[in-house]
PDB file of N, CA and C in Angstrom:
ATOM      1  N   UNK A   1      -2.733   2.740  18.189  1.00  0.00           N
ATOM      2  CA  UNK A   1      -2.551   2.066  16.919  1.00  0.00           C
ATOM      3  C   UNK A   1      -1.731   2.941  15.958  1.00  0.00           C
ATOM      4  N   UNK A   2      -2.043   4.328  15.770  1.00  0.00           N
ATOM      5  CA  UNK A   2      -1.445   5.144  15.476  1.00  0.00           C
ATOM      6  C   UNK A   2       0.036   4.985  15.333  1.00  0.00           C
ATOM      7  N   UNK A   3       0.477   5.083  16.591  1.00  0.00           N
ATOM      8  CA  UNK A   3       2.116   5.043  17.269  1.00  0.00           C
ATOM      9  C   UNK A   3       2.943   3.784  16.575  1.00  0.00           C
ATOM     10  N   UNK A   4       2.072   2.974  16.597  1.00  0.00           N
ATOM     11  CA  UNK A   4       2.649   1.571  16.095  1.00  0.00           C
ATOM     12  C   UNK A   4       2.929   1.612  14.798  1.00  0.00           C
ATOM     13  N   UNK A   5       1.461   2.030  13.768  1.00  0.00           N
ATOM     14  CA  UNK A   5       2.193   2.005  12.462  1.00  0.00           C
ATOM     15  C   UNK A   5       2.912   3.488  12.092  1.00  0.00           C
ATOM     16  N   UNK A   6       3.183   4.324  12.679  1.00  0.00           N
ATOM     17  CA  UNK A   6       4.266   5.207  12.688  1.00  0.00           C
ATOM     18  C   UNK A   6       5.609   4.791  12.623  1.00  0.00           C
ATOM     19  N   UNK A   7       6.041   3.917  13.931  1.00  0.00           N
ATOM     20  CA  UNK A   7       7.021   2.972  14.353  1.00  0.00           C
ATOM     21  C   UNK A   7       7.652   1.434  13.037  1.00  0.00           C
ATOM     22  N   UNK A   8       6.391   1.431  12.509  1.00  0.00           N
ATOM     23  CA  UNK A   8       6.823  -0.079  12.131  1.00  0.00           C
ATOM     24  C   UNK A   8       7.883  -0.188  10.931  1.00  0.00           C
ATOM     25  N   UNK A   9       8.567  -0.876  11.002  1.00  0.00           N
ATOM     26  CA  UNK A   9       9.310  -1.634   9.674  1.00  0.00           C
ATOM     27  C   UNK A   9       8.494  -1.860   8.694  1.00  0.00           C
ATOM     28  N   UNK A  10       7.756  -2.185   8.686  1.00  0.00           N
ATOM     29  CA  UNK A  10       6.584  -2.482   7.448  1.00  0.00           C
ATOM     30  C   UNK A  10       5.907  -1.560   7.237  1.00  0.00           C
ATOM     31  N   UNK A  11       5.497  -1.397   5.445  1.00  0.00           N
ATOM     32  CA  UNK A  11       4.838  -0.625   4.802  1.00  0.00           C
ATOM     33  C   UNK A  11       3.660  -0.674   5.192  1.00  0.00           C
ATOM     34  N   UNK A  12       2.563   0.176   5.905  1.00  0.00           N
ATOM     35  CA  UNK A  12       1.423  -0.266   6.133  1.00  0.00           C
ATOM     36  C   UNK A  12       0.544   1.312   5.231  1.00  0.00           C
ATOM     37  N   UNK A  13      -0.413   0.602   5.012  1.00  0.00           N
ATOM     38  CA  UNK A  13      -1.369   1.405   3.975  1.00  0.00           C
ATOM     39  C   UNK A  13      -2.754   1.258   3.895  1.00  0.00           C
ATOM     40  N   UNK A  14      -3.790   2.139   4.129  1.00  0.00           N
ATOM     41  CA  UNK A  14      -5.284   2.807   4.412  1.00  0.00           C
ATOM     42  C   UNK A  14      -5.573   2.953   3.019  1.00  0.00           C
ATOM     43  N   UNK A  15      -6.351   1.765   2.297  1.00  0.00           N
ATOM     44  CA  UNK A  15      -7.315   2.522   1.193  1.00  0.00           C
ATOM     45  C   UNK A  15      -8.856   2.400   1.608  1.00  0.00           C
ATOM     46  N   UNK A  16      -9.309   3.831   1.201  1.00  0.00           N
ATOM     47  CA  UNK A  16     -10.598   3.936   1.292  1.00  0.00           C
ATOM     48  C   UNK A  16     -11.058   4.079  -0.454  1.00  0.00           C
ATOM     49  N   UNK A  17     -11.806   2.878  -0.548  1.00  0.00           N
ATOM     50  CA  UNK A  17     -11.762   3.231  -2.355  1.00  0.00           C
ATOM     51  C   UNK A  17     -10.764   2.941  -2.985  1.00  0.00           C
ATOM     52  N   UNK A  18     -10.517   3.846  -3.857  1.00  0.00           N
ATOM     53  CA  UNK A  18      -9.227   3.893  -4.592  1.00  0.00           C
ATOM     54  C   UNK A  18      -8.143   5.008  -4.277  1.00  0.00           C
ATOM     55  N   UNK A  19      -8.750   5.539  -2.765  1.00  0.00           N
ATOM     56  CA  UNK A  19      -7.916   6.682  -2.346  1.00  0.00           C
ATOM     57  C   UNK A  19      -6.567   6.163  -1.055  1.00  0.00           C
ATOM     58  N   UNK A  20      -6.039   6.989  -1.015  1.00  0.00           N
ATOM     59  CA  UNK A  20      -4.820   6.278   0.457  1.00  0.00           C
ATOM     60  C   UNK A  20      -5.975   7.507   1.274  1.00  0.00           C
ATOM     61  N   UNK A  21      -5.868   7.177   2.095  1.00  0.00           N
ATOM     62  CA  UNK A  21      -6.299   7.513   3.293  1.00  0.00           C
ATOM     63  C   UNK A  21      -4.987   7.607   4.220  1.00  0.00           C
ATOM     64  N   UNK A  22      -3.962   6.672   4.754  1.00  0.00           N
ATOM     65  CA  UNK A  22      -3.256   6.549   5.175  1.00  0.00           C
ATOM     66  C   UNK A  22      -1.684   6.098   4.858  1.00  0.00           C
ATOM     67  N   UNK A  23      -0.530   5.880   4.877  1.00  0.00           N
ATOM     68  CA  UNK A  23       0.492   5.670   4.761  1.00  0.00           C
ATOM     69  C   UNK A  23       1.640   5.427   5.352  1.00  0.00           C
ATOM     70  N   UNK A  24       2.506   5.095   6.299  1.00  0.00           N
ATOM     71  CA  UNK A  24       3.394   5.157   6.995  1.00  0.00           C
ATOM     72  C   UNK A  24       4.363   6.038   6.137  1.00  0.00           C
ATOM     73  N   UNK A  25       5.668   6.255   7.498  1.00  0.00           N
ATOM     74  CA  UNK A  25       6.868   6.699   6.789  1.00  0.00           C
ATOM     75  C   UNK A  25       7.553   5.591   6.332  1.00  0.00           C
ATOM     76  N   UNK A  26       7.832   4.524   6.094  1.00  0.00           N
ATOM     77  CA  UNK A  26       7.919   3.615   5.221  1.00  0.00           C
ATOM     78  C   UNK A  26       8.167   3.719   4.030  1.00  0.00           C
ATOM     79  N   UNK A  27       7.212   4.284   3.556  1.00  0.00           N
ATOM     80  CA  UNK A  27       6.757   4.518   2.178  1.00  0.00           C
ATOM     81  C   UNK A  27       8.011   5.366   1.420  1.00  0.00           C
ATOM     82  N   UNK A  28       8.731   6.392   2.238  1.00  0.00           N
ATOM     83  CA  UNK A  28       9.803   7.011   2.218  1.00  0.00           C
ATOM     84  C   UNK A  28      11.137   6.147   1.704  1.00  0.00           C
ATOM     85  N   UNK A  29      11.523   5.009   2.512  1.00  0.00           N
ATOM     86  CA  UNK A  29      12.435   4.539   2.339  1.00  0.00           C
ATOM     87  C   UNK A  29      12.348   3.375   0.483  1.00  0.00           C
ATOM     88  N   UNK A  30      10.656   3.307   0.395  1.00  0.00           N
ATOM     89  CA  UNK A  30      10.591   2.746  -0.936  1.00  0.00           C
ATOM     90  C   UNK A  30      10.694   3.398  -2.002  1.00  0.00           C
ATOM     91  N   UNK A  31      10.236   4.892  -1.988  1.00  0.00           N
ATOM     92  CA  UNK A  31      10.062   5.472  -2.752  1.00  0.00           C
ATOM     93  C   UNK A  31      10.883   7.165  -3.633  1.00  0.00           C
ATOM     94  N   UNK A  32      11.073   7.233  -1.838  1.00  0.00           N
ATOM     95  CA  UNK A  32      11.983   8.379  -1.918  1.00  0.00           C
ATOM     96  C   UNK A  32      10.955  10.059  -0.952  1.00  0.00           C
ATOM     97  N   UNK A  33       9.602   9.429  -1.652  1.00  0.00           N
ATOM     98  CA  UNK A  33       8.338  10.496  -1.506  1.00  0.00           C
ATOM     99  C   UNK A  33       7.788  10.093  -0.524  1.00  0.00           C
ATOM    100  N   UNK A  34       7.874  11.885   1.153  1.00  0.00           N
ATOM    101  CA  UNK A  34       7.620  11.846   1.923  1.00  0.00           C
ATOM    102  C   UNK A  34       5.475  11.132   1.835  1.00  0.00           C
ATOM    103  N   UNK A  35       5.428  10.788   3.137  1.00  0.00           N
ATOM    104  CA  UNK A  35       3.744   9.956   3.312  1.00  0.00           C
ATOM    105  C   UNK A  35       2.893  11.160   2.896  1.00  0.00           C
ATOM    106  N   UNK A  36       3.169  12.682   2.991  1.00  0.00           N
ATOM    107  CA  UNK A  36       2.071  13.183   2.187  1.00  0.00           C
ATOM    108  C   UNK A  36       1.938  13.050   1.281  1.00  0.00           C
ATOM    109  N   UNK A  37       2.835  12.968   0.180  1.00  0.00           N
ATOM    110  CA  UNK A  37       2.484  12.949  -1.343  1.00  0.00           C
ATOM    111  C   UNK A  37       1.426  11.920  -1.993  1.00  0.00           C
ATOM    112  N   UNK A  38       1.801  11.133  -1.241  1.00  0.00           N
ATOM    113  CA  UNK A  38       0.391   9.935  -1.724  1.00  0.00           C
ATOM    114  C   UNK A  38      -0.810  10.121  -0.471  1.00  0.00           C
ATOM    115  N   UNK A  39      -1.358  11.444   0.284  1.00  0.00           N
ATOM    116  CA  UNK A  39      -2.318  10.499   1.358  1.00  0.00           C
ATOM    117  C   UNK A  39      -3.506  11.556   0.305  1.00  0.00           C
ATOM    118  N   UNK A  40      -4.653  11.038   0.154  1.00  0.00           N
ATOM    119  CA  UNK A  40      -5.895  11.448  -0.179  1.00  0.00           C
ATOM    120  C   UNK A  40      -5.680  11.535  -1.873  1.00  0.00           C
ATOM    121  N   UNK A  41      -5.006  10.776  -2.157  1.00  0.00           N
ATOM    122  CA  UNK A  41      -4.523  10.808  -4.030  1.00  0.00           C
ATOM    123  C   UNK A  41      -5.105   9.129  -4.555  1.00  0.00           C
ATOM    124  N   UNK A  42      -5.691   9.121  -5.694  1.00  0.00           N
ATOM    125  CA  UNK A  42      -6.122   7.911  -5.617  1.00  0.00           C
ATOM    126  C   UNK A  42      -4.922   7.165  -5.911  1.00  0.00           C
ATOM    127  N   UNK A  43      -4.803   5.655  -5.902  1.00  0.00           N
ATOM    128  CA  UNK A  43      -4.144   4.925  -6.094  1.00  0.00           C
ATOM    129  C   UNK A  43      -3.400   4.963  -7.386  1.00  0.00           C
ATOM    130  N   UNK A  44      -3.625   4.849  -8.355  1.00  0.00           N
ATOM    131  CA  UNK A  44      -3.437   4.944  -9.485  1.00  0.00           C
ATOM    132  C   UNK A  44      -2.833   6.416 -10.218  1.00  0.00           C
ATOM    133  N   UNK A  45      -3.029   7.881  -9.411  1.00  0.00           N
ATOM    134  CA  UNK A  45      -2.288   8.941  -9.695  1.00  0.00           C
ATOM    135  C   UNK A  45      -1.135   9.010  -8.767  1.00  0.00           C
ATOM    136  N   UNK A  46      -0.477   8.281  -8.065  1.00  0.00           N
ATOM    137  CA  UNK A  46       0.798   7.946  -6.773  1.00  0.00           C
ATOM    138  C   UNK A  46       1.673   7.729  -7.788  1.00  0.00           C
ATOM    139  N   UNK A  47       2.158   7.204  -9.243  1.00  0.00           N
ATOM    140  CA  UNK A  47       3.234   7.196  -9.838  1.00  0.00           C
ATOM    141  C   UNK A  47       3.808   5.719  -9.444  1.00  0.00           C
ATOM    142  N   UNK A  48       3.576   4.604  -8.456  1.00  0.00           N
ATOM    143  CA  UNK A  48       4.087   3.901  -8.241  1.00  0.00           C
ATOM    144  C   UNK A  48       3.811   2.409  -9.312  1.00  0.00           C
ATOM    145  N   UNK A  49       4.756   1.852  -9.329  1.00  0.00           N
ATOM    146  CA  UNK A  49       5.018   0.940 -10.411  1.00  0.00           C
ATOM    147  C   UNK A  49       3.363   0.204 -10.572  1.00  0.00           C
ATOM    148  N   UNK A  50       3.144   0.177 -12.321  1.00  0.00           N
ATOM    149  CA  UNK A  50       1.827  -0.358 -11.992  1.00  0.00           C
ATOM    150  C   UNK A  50       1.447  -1.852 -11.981  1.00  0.00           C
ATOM    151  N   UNK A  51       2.771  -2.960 -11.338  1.00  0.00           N
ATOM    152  CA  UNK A  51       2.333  -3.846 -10.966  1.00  0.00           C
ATOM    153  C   UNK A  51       1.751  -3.867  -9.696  1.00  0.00           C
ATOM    154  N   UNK A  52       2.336  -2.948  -9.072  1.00  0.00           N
ATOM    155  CA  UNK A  52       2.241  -2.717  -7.676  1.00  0.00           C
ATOM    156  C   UNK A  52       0.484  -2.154  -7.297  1.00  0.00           C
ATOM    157  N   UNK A  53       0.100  -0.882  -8.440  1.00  0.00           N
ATOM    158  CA  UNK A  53      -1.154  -0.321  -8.070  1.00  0.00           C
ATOM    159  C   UNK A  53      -2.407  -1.408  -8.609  1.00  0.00           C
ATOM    160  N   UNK A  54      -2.274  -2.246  -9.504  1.00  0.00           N
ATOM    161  CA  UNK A  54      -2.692  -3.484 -10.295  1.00  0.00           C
ATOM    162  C   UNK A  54      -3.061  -4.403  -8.789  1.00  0.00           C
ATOM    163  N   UNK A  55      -2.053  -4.667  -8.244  1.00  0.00           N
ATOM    164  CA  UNK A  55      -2.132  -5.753  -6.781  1.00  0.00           C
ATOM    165  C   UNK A  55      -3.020  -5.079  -5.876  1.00  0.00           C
ATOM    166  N   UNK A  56      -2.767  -4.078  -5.598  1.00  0.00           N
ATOM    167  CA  UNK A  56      -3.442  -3.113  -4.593  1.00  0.00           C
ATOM    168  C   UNK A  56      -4.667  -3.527  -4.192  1.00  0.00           C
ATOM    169  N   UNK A  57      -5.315  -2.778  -6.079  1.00  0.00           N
ATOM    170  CA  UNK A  57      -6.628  -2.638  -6.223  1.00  0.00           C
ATOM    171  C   UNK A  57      -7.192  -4.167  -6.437  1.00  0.00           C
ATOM    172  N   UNK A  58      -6.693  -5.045  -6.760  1.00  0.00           N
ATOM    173  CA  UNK A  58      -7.292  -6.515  -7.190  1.00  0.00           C
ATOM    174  C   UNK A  58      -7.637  -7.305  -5.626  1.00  0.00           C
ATOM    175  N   UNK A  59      -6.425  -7.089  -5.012  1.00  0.00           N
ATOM    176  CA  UNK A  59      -6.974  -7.577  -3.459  1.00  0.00           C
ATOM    177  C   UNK A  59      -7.758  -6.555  -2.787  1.00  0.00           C
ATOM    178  N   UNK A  60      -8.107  -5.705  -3.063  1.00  0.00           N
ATOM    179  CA  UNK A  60      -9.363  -4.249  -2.359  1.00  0.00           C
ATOM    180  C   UNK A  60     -10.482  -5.299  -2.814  1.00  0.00           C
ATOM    181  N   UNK A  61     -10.655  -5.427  -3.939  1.00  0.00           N
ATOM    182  CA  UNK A  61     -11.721  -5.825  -4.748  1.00  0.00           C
ATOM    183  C   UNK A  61     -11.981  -7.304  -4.195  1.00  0.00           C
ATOM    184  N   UNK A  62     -11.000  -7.939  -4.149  1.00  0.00           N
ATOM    185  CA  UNK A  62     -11.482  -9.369  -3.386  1.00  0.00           C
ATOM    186  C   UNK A  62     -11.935  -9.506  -1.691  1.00  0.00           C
ATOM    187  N   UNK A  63     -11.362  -8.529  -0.821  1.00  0.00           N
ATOM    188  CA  UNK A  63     -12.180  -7.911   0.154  1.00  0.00           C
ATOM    189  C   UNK A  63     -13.139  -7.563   0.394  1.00  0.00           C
ATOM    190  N   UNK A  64     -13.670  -6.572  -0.722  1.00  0.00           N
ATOM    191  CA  UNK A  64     -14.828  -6.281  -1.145  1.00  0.00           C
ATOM    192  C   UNK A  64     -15.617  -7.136  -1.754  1.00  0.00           C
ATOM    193  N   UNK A  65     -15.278  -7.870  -2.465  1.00  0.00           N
ATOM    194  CA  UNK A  65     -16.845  -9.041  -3.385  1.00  0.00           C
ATOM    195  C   UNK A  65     -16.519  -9.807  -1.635  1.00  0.00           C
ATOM    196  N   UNK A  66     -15.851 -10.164  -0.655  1.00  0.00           N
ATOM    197  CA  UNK A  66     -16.096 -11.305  -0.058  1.00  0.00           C
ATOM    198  C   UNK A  66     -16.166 -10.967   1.122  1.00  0.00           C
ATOM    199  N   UNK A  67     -15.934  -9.897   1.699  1.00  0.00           N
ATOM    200  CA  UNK A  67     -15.976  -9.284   2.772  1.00  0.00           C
ATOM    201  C   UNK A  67     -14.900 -10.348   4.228  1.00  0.00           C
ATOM    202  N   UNK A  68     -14.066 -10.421   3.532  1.00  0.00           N
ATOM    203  CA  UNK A  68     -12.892 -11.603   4.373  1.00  0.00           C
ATOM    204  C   UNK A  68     -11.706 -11.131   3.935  1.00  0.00           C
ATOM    205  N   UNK A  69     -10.349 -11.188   5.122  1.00  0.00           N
ATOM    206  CA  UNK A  69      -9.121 -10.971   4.701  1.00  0.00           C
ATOM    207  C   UNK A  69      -9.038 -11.393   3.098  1.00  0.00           C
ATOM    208  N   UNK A  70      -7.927 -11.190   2.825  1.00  0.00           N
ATOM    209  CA  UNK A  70      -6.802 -11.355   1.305  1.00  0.00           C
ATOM    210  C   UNK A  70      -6.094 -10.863   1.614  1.00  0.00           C
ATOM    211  N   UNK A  71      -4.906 -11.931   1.217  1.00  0.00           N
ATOM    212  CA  UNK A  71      -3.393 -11.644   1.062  1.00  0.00           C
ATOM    213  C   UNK A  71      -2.871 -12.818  -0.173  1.00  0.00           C
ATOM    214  N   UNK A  72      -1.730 -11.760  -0.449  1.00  0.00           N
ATOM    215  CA  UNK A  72      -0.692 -12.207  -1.960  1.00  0.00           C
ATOM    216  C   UNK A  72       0.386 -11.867  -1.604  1.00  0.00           C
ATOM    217  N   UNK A  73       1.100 -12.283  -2.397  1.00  0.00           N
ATOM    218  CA  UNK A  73       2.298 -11.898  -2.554  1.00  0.00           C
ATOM    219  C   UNK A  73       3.055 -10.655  -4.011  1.00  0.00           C
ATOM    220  N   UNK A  74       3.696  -9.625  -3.870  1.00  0.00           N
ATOM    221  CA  UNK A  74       4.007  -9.185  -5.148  1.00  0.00           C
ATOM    222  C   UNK A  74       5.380  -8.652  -5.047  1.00  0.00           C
ATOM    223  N   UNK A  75       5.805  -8.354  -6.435  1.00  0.00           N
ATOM    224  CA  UNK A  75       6.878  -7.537  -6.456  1.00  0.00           C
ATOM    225  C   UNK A  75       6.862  -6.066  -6.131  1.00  0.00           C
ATOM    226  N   UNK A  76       7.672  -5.384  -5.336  1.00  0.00           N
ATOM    227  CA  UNK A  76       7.394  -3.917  -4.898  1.00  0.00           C
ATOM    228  C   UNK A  76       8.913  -3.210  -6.029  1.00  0.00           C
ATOM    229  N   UNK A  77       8.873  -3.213  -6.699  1.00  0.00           N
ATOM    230  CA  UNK A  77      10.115  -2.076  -7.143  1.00  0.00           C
ATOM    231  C   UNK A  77      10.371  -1.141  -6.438  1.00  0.00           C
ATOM    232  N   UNK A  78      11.448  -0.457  -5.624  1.00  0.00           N
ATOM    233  CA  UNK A  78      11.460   0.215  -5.066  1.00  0.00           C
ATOM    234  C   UNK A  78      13.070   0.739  -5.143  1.00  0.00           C
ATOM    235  N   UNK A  79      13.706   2.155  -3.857  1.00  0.00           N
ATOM    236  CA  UNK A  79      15.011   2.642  -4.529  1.00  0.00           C
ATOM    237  C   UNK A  79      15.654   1.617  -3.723  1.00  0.00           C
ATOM    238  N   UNK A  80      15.467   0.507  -2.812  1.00  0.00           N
ATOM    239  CA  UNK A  80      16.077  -0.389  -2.725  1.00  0.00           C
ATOM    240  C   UNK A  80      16.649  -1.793  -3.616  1.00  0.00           C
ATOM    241  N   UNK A  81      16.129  -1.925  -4.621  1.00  0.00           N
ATOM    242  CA  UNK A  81      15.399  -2.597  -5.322  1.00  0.00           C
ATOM    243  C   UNK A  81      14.505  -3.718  -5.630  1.00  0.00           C
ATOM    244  N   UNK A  82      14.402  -4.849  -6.325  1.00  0.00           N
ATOM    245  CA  UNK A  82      13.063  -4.773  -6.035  1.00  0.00           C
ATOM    246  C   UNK A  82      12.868  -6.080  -4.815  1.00  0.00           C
ATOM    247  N   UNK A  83      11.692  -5.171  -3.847  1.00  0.00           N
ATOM    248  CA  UNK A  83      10.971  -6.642  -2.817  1.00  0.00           C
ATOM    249  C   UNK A  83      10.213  -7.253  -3.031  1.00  0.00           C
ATOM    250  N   UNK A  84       9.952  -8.228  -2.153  1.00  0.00           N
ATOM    251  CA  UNK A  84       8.941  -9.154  -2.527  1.00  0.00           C
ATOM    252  C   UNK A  84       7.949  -8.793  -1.310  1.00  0.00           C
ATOM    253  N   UNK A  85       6.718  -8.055  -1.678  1.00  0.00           N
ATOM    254  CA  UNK A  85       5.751  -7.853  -0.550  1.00  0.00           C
ATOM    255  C   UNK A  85       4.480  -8.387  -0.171  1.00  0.00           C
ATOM    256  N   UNK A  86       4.439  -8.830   0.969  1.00  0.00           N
ATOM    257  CA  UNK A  86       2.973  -9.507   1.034  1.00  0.00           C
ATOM    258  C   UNK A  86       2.088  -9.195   1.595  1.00  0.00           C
ATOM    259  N   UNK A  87       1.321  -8.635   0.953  1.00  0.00           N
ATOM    260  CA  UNK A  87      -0.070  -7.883   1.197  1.00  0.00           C
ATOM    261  C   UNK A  87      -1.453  -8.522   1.638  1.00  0.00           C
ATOM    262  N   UNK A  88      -1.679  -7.991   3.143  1.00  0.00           N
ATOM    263  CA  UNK A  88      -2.475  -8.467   3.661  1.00  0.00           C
ATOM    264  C   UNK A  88      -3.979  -6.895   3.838  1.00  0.00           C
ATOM    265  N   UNK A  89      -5.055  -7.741   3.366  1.00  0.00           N
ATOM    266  CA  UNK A  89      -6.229  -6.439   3.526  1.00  0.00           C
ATOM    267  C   UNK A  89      -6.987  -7.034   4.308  1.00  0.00           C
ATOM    268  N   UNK A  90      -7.705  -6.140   4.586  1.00  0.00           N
ATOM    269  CA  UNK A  90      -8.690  -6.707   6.026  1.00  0.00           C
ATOM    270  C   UNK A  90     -10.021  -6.122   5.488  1.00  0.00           C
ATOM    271  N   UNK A  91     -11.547  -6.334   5.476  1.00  0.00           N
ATOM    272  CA  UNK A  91     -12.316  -5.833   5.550  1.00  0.00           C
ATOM    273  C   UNK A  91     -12.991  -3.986   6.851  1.00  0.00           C
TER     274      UNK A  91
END
């Protein structure tokens, strides 16, 4: 599983809490900032646009009160500029 989200085109991302736990290199091409800089930092000290950390945490939270997928859609600002990303969480 590992290998895969190493590999993938898509941003994939591990919150435990309000912490990253995980990150792809991905994250690189959005941001500029290699996957350590954000892994074990909470969400909200990562610097990333705060519509983006706003979405994050609101679908964590609907995972959590319901214990069932959530997914949305949001804007990602990024040095590409901006995407449209759709965020899927899993329990």
């Amino acid at each position: 599983m590992q290998a895969l989200s190493e590999n993938s085109l898509d941003l994939i991302t591990r919150l435990e809490g309000e912490s990253i736990s995980y990150i792809n290199p991905v994250i690189e091409e959005y941001t500029g900032q290699k996957p350590a800089f954000f892994l074990n930092r909470k969400v909200k000290e990562t610097e990333l646009d705060n519509s983006v950390l706003e979405g994050w945490l609101k679908v964590v939270e609907a995972v959590n009160a319901t214990n069932e997928k959530a997914s949305t859609e949001m804007d990602f600002p990024s040095n590409m500029g901006t995407r449209i990303m759709q965020v899927n969480a899993i329990p």
